[in-house]
N, C-alpha and C. Protein backbone atom coordinates (compact mmCIF):
# COMPACT_ATOMS: atom_id res chain seq x y z
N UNK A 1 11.38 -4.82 -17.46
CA UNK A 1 11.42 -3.49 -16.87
C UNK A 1 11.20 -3.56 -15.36
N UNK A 2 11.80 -2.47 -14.69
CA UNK A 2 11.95 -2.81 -13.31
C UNK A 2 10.51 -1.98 -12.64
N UNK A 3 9.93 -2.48 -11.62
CA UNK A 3 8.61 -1.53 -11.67
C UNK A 3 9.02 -0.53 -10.29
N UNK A 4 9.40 0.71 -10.01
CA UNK A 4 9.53 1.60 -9.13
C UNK A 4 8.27 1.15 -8.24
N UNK A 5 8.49 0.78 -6.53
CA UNK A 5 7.45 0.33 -5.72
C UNK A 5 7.90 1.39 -4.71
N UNK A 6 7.32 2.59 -4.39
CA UNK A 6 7.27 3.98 -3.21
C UNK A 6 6.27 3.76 -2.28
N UNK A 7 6.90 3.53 -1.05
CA UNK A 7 6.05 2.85 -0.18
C UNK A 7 6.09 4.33 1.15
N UNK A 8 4.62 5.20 1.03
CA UNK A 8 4.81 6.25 1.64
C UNK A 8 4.55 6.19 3.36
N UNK A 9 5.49 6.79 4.07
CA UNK A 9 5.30 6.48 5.45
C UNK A 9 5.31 7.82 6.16
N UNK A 10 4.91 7.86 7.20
CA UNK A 10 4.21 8.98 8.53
C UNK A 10 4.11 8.67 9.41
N UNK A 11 4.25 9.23 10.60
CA UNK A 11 4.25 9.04 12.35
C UNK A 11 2.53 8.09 12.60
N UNK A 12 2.60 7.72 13.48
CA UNK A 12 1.77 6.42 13.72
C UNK A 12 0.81 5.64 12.46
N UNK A 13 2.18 4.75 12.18
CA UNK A 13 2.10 4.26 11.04
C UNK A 13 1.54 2.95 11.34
N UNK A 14 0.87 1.89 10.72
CA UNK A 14 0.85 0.30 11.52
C UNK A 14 2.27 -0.24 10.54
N UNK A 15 3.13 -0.83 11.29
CA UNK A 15 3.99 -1.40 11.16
C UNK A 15 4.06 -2.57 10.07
N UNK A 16 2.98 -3.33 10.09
CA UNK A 16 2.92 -4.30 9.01
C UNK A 16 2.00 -4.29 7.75
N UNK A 17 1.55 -3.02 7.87
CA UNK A 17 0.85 -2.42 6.93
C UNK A 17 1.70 -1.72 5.79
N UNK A 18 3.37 -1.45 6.07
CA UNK A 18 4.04 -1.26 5.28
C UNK A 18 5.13 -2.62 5.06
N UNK A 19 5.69 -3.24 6.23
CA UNK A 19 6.38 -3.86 6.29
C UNK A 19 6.14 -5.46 5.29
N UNK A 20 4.81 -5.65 5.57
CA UNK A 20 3.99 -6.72 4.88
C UNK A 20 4.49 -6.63 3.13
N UNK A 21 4.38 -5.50 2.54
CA UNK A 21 4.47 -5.26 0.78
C UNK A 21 5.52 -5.06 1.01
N UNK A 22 6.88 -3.84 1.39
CA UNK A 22 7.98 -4.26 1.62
C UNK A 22 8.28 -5.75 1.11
N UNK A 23 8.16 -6.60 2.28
CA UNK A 23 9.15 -7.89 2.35
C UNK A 23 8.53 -8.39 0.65
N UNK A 24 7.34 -8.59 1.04
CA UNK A 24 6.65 -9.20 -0.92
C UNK A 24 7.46 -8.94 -1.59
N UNK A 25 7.77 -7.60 -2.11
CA UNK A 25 8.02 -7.13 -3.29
C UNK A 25 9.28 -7.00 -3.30
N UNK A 26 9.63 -7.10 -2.42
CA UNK A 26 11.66 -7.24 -2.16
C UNK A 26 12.13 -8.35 -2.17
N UNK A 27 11.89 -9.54 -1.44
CA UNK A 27 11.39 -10.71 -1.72
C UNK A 27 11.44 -11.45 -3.15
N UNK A 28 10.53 -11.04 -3.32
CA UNK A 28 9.93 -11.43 -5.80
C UNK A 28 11.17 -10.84 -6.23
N UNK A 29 11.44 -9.35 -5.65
CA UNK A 29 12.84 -9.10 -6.48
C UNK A 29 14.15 -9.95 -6.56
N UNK A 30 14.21 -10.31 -4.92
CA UNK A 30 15.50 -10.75 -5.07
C UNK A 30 15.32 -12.18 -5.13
N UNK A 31 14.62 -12.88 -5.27
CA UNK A 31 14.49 -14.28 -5.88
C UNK A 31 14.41 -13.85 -7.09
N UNK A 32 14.11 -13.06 -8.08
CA UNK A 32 14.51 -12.99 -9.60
C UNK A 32 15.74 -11.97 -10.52
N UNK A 33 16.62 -12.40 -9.62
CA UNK A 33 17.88 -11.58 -9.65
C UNK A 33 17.80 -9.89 -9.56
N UNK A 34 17.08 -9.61 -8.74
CA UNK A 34 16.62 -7.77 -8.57
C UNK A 34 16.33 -7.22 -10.04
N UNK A 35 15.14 -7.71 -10.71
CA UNK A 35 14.87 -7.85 -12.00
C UNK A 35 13.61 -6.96 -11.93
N UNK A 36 12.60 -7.11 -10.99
CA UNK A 36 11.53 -7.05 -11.05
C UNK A 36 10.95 -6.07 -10.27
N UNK A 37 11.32 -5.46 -8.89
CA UNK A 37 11.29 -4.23 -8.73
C UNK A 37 12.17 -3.93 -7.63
N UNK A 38 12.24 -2.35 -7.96
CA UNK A 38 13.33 -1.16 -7.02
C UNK A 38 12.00 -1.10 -6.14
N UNK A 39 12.64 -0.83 -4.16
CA UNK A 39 11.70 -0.72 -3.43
C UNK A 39 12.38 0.00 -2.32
N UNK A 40 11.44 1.47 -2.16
CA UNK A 40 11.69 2.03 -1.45
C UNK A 40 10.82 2.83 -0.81
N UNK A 41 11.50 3.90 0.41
CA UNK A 41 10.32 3.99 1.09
C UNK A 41 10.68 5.97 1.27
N UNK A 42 9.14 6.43 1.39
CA UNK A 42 9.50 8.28 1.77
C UNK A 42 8.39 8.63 2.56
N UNK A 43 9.00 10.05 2.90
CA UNK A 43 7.99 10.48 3.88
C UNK A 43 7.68 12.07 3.27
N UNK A 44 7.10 12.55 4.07
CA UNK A 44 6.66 14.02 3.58
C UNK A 44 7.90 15.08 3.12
N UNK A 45 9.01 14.57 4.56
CA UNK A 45 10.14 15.86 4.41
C UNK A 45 11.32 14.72 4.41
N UNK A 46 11.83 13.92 4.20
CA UNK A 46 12.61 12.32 4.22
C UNK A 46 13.07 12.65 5.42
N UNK A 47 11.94 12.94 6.71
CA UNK A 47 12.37 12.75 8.26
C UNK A 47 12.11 11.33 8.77
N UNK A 48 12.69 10.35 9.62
CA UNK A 48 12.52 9.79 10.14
C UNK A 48 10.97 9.39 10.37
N UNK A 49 10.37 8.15 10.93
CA UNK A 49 9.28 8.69 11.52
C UNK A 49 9.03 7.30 12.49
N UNK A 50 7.86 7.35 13.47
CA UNK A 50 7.79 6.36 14.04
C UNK A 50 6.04 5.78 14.29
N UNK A 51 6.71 4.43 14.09
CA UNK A 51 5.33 3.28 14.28
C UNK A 51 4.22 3.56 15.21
N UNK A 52 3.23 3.00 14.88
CA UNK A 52 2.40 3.09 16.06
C UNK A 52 2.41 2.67 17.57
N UNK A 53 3.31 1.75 16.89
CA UNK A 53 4.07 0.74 18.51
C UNK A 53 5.03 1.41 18.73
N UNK A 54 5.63 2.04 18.39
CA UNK A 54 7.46 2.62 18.54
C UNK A 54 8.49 2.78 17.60
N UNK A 55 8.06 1.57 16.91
CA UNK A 55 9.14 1.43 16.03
C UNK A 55 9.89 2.56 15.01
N UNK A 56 11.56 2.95 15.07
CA UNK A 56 11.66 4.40 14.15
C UNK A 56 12.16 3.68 13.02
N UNK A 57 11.84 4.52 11.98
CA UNK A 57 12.21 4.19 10.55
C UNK A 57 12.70 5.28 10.16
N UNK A 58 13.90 5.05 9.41
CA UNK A 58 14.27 6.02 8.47
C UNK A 58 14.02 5.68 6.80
N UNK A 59 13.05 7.02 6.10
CA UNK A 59 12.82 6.70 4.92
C UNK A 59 14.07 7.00 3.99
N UNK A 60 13.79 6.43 2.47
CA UNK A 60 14.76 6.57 1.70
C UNK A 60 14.75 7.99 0.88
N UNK A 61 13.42 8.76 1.06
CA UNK A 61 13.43 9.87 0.14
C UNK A 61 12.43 10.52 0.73
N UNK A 62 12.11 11.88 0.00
CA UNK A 62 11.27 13.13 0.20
C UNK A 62 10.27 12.88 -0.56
N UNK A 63 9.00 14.05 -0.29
CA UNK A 63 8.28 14.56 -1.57
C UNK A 63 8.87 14.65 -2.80
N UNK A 64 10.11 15.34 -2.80
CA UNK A 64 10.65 16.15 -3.38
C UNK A 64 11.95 15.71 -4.32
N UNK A 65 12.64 14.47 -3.99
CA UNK A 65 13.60 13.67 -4.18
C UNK A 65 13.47 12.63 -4.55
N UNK A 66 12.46 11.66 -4.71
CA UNK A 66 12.03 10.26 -4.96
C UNK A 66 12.18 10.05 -6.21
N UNK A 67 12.53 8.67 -6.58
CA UNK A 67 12.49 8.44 -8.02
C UNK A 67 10.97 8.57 -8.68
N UNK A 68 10.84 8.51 -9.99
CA UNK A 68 9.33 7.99 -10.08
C UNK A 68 8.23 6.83 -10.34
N UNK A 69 7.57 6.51 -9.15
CA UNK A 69 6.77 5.67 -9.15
C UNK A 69 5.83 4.93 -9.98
N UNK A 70 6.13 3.59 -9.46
CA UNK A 70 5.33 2.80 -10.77
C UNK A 70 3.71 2.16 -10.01
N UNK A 71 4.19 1.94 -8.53
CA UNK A 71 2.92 1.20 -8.04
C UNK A 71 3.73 1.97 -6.35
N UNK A 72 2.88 3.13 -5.96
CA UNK A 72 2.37 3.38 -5.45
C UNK A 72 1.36 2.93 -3.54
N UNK A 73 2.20 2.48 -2.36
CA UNK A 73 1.83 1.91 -1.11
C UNK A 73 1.25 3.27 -0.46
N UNK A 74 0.12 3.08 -0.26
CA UNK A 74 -0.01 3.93 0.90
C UNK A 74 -0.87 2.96 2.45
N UNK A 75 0.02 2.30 3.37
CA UNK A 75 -0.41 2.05 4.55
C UNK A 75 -0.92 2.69 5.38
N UNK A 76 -1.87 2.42 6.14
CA UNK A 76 -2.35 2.93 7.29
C UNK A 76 -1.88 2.60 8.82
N UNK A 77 -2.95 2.92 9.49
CA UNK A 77 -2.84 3.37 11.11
C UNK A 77 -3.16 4.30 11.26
N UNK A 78 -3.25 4.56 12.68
CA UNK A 78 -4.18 5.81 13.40
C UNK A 78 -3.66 6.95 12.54
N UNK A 79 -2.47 7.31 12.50
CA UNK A 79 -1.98 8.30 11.43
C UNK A 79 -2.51 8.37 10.48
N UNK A 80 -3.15 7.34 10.12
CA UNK A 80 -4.05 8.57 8.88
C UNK A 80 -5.14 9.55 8.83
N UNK A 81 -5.44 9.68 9.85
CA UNK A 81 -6.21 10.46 10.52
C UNK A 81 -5.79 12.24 10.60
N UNK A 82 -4.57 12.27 10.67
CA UNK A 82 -3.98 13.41 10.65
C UNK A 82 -3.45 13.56 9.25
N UNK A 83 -2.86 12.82 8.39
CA UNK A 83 -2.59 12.81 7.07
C UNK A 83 -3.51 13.29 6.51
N UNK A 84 -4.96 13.11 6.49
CA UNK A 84 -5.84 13.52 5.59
C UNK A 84 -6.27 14.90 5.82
N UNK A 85 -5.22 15.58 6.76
CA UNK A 85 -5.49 16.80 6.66
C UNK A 85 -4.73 17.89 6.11
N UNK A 86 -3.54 16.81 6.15
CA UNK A 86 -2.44 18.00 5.33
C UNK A 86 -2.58 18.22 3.91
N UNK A 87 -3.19 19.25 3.37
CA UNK A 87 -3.13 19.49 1.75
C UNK A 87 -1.79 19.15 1.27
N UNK A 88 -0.65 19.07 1.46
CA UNK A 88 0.50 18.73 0.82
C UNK A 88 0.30 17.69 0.53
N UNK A 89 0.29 16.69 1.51
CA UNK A 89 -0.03 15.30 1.44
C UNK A 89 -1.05 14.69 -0.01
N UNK A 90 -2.34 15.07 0.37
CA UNK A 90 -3.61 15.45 -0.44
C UNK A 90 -2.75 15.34 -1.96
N UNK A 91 -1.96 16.61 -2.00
CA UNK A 91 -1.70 16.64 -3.44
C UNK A 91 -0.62 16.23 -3.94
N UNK A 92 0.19 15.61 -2.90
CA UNK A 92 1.28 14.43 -3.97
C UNK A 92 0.68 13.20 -3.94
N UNK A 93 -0.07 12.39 -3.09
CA UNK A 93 -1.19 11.33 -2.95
C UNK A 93 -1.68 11.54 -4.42
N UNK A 94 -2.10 12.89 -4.94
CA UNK A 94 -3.30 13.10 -6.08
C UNK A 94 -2.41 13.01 -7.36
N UNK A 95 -1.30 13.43 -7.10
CA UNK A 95 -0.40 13.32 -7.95
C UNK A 95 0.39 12.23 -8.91
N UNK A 96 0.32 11.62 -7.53
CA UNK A 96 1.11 10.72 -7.79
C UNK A 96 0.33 8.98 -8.16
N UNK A 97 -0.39 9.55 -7.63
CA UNK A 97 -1.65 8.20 -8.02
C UNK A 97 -1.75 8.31 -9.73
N UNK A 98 -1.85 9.68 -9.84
CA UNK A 98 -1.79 9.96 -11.54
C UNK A 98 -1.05 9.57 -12.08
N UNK A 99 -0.29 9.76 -12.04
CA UNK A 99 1.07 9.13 -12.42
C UNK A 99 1.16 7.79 -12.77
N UNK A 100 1.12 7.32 -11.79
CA UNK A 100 1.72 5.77 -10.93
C UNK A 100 0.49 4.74 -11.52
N UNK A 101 1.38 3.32 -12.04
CA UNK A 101 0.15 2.32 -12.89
C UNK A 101 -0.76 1.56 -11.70
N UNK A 102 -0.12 1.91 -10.43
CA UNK A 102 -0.95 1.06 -9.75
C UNK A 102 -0.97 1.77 -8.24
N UNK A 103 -1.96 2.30 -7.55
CA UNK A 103 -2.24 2.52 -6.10
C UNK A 103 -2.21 1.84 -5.34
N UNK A 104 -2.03 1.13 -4.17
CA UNK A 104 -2.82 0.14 -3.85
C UNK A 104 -2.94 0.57 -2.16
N UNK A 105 -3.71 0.20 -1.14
CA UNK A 105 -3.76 0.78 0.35
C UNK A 105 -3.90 -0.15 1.22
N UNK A 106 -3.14 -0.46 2.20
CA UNK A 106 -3.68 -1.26 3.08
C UNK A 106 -4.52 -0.36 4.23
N UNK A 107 -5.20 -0.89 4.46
CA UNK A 107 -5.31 -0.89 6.06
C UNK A 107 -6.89 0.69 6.12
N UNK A 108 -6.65 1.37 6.61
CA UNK A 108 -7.32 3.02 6.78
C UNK A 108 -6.10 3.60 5.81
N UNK A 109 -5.21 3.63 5.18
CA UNK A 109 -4.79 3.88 4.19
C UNK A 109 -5.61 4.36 3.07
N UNK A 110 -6.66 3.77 3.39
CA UNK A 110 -7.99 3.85 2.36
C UNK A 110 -8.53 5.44 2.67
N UNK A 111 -7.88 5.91 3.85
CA UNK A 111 -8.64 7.45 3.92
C UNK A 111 -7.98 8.19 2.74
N UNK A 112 -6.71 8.15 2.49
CA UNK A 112 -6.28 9.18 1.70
C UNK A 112 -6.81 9.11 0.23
N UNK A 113 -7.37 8.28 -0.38
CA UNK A 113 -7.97 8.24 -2.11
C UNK A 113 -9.25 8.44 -1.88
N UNK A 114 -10.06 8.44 -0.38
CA UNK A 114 -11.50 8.56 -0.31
C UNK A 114 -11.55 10.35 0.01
N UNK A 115 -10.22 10.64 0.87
CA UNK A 115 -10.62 12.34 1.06
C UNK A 115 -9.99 13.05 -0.25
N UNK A 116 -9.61 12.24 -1.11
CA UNK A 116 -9.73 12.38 -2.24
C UNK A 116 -10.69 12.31 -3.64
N UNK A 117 -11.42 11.67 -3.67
CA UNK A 117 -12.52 11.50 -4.33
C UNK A 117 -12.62 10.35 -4.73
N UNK A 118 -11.47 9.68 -4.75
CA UNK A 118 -10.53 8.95 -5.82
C UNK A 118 -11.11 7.18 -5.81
N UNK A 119 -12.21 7.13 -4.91
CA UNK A 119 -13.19 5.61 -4.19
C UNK A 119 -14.44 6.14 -4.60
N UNK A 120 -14.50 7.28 -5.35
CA UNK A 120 -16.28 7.64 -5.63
C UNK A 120 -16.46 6.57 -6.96
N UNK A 121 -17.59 5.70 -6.36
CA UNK A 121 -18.63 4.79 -7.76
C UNK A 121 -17.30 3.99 -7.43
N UNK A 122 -16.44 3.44 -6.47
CA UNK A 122 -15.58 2.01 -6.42
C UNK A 122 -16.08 1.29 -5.18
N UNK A 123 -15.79 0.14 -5.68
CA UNK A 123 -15.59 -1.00 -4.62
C UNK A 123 -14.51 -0.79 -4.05
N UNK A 124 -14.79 -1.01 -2.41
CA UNK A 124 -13.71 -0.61 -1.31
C UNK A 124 -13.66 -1.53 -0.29
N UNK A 125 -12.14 -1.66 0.19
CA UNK A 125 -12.39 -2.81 1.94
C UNK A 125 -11.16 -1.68 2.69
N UNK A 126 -11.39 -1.71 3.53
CA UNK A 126 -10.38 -1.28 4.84
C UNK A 126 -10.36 -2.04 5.61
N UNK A 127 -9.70 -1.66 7.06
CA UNK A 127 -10.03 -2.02 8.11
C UNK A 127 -11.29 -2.40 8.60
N UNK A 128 -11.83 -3.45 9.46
CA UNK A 128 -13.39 -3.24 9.75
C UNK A 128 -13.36 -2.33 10.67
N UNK A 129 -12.59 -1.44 11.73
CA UNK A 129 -13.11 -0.37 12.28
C UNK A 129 -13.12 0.83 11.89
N UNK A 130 -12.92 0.73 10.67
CA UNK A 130 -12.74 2.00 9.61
C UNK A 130 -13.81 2.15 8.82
N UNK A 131 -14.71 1.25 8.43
CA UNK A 131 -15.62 1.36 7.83
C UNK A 131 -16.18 2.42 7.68
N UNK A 132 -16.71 2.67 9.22
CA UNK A 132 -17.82 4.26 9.03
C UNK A 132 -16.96 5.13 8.77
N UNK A 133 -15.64 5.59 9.28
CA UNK A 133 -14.85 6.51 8.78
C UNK A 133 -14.67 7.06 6.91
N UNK A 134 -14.71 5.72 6.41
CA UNK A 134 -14.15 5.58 5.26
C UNK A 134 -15.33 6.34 4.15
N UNK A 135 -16.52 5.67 4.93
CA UNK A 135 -18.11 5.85 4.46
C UNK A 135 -18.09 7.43 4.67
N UNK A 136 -17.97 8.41 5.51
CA UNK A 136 -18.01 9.58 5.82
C UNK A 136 -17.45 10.22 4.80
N UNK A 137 -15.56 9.73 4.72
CA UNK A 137 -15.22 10.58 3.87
C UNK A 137 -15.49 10.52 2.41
N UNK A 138 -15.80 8.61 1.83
CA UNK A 138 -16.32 8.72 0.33
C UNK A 138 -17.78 7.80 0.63
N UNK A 139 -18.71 8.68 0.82
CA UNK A 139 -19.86 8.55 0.69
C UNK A 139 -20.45 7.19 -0.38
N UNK A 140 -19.92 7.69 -1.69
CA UNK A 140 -20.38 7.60 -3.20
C UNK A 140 -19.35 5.65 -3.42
N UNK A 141 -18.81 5.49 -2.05
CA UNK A 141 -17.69 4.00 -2.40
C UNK A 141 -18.68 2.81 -1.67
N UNK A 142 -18.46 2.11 -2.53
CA UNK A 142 -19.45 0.59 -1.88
C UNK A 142 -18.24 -0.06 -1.41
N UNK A 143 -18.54 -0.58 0.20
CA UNK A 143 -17.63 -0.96 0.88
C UNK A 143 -17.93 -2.37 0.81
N UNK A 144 -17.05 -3.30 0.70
CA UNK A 144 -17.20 -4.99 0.54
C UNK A 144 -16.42 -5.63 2.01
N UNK A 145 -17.42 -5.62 2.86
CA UNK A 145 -16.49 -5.94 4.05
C UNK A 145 -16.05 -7.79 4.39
N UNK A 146 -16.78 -8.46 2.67
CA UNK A 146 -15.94 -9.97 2.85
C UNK A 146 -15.27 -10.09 1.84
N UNK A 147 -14.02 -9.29 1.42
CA UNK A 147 -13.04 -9.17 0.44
C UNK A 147 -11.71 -9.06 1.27
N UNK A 148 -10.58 -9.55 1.33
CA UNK A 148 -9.18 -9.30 1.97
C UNK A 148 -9.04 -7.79 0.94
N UNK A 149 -9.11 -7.84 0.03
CA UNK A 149 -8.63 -7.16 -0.87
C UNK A 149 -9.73 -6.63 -2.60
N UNK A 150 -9.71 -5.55 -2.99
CA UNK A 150 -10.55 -5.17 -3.96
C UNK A 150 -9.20 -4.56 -5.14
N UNK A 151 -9.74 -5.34 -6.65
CA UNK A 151 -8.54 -5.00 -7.66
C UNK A 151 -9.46 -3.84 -8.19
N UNK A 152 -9.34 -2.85 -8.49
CA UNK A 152 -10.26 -1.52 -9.29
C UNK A 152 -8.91 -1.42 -10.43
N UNK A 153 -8.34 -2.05 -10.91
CA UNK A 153 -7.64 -1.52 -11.83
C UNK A 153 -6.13 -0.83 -11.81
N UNK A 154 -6.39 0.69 -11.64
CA UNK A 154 -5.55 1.06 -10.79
C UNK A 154 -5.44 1.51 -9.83
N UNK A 155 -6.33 1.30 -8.81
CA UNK A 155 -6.48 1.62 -7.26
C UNK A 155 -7.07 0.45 -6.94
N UNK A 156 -6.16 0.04 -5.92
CA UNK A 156 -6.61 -1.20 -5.24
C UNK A 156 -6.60 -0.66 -3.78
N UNK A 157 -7.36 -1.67 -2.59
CA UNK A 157 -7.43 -1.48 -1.44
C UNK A 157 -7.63 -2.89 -0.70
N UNK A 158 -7.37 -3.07 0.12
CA UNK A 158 -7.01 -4.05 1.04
C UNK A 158 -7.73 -4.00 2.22
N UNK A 159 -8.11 -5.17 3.12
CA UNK A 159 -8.46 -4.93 4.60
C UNK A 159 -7.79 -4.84 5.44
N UNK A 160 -7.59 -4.90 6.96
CA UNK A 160 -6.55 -4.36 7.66
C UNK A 160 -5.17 -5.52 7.95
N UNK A 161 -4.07 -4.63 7.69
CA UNK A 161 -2.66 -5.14 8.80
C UNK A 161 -2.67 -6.21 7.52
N UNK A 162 -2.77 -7.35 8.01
CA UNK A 162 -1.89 -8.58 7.07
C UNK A 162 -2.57 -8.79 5.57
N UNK A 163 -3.56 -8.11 5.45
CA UNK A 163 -4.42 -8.15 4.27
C UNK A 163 -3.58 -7.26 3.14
N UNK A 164 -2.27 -6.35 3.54
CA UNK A 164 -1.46 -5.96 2.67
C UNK A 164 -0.81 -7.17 1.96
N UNK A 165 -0.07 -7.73 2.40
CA UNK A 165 0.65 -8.64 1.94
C UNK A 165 -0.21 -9.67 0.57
N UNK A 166 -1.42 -9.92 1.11
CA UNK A 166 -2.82 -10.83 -0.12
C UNK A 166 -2.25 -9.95 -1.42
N UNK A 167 -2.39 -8.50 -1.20
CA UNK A 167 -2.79 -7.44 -1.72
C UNK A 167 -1.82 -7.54 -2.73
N UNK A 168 -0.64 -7.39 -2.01
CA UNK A 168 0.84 -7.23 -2.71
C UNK A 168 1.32 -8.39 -3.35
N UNK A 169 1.18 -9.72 -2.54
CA UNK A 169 0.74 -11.14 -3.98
C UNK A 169 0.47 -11.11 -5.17
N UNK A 170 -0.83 -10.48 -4.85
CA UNK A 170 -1.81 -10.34 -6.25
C UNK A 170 -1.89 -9.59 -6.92
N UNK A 171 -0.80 -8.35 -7.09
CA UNK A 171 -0.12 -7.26 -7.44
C UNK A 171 1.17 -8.46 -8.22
N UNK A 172 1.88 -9.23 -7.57
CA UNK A 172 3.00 -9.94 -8.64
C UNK A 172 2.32 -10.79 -9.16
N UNK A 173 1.56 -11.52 -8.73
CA UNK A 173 0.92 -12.21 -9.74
C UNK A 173 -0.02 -11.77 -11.23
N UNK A 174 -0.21 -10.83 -10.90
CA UNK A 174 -0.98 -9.85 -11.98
C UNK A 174 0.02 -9.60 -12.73
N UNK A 175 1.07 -9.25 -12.65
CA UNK A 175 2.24 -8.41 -13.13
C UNK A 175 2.95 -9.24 -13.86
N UNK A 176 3.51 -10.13 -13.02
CA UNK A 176 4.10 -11.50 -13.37
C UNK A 176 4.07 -12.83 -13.55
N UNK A 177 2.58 -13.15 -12.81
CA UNK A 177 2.12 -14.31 -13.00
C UNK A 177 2.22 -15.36 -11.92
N UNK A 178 1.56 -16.90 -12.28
CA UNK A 178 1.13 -17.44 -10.93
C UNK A 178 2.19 -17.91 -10.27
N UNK A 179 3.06 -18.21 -11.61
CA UNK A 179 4.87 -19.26 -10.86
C UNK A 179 5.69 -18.34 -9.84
N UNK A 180 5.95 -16.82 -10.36
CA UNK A 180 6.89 -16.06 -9.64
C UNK A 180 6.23 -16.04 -7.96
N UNK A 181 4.56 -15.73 -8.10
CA UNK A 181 4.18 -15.23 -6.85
C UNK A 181 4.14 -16.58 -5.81
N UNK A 182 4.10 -18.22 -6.58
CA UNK A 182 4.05 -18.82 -5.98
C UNK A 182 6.05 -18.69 -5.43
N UNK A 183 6.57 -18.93 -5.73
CA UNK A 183 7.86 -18.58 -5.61
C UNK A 183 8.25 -18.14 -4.15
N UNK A 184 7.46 -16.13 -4.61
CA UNK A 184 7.47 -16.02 -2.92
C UNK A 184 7.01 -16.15 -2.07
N UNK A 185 5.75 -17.18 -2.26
CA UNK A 185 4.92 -17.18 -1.36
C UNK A 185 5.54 -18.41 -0.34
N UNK A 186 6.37 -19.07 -1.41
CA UNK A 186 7.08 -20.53 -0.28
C UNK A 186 8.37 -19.85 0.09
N UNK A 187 9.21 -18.98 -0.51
CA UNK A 187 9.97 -18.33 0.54
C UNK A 187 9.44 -18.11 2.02
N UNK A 188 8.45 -17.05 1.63
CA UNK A 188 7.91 -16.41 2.95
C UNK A 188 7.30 -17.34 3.59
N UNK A 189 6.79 -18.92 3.46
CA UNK A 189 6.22 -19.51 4.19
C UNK A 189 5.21 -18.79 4.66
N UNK A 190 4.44 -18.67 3.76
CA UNK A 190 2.95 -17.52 4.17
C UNK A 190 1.73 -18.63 3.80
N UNK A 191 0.92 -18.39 4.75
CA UNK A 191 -0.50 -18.85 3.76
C UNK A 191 -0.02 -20.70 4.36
N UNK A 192 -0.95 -21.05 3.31
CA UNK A 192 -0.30 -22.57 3.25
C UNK A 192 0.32 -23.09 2.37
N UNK A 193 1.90 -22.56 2.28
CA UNK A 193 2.62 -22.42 1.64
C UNK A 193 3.01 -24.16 0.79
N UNK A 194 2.98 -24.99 1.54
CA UNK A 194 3.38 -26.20 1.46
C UNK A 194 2.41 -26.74 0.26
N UNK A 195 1.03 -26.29 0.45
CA UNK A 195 0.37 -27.26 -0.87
C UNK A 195 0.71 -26.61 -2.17
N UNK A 196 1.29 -25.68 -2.68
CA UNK A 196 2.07 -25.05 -3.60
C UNK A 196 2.51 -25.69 -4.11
């Protein structure tokens, strides 16, 4: 079965905070004949939007239009800061996490399931300059600041920028196991790919 991967994006986005799971999971796909997952990307209204550095992206879908999700990206950057204020946001985030077998966040990404509730009584990592932020909005989340990455099941969270990609590994390896993820991990020449 193919696993739907909705990778949600917004104006000052960090760039490799989406781009990082992207390549992973597109990557695993197409080294296993596009078997393993559909990967795409939306925004609030399927407007355009742009990076924190500059960079413009055009998403593949809406709120409103998207297929439905199996595992769930929400990246960070300074933009999430303003995200966690839009109730729309709030409630397809709430929604769709419901839904969806797997959450997972890189980066301050971690604001949107904490101004959610959704990190109360979990183990959590973000960014390290997010910490106190994160702490503010979910009080009730024990933050693990020597973890790349925390598995809760179905909400996972990550530390910042390249700590998506660990994240999104260990998301195919969970899924699929140690051969496929080693697979892409010597594609991508990531890590130390060579003792593999």
């Amino acid at each position: 079965m193919i696993e739907n991967v909705g990778i949600f994006l917004f104006d000052d986005i960090e760039l490799l905070d989406f781009a990082g799971p992207y390549e992973v999971f597109s990557v695993t796909s197409e080294l296993n004949d596009h078997k393993l997952f559909k990967v795409f990307s939306l925004t609030r209204d399927g407007r355009g939007i742009k990076s924190v550095n500059g960079l413009r992206v055009t998403p593949d879908y809406s709120f409103t239009d998207h297929p439905p999700i199996d595992i769930l990206v929400i990246p960070g950057g300074v933009g999430t800061r303003a995200e966690i204020t839009k109730q729309d946001v709030l409630d397809w985030v709430n929604k769709t996490h419901q839904s969806a077998k797997i959450t997972m966040t890189v980066c301050s990404g971690a604001r949107l399931p904490a101004a959610l509730g959704l990190l109360d009584g979990l183990e959590s990592v973000t960014h390290h300059t997010v910490f106190e932020s994160l702490k503010k909005l979910a009080p009730r989340t024990t933050i693990n600041a020597g973890k790349r990455f925390i598995d809760n099941g179905k909400l996972m969270t990550s530390g910042g920028i390249s700590a998506g990609i660990d994240l999104a590994l260990h998301i195919v390896r969970k899924l699929y196991g140690e051969e496929i993820a080693k697979k892409t991990v010597k594609y991508m020449e990531y890590g130390d790919w060579r003792a593999l």
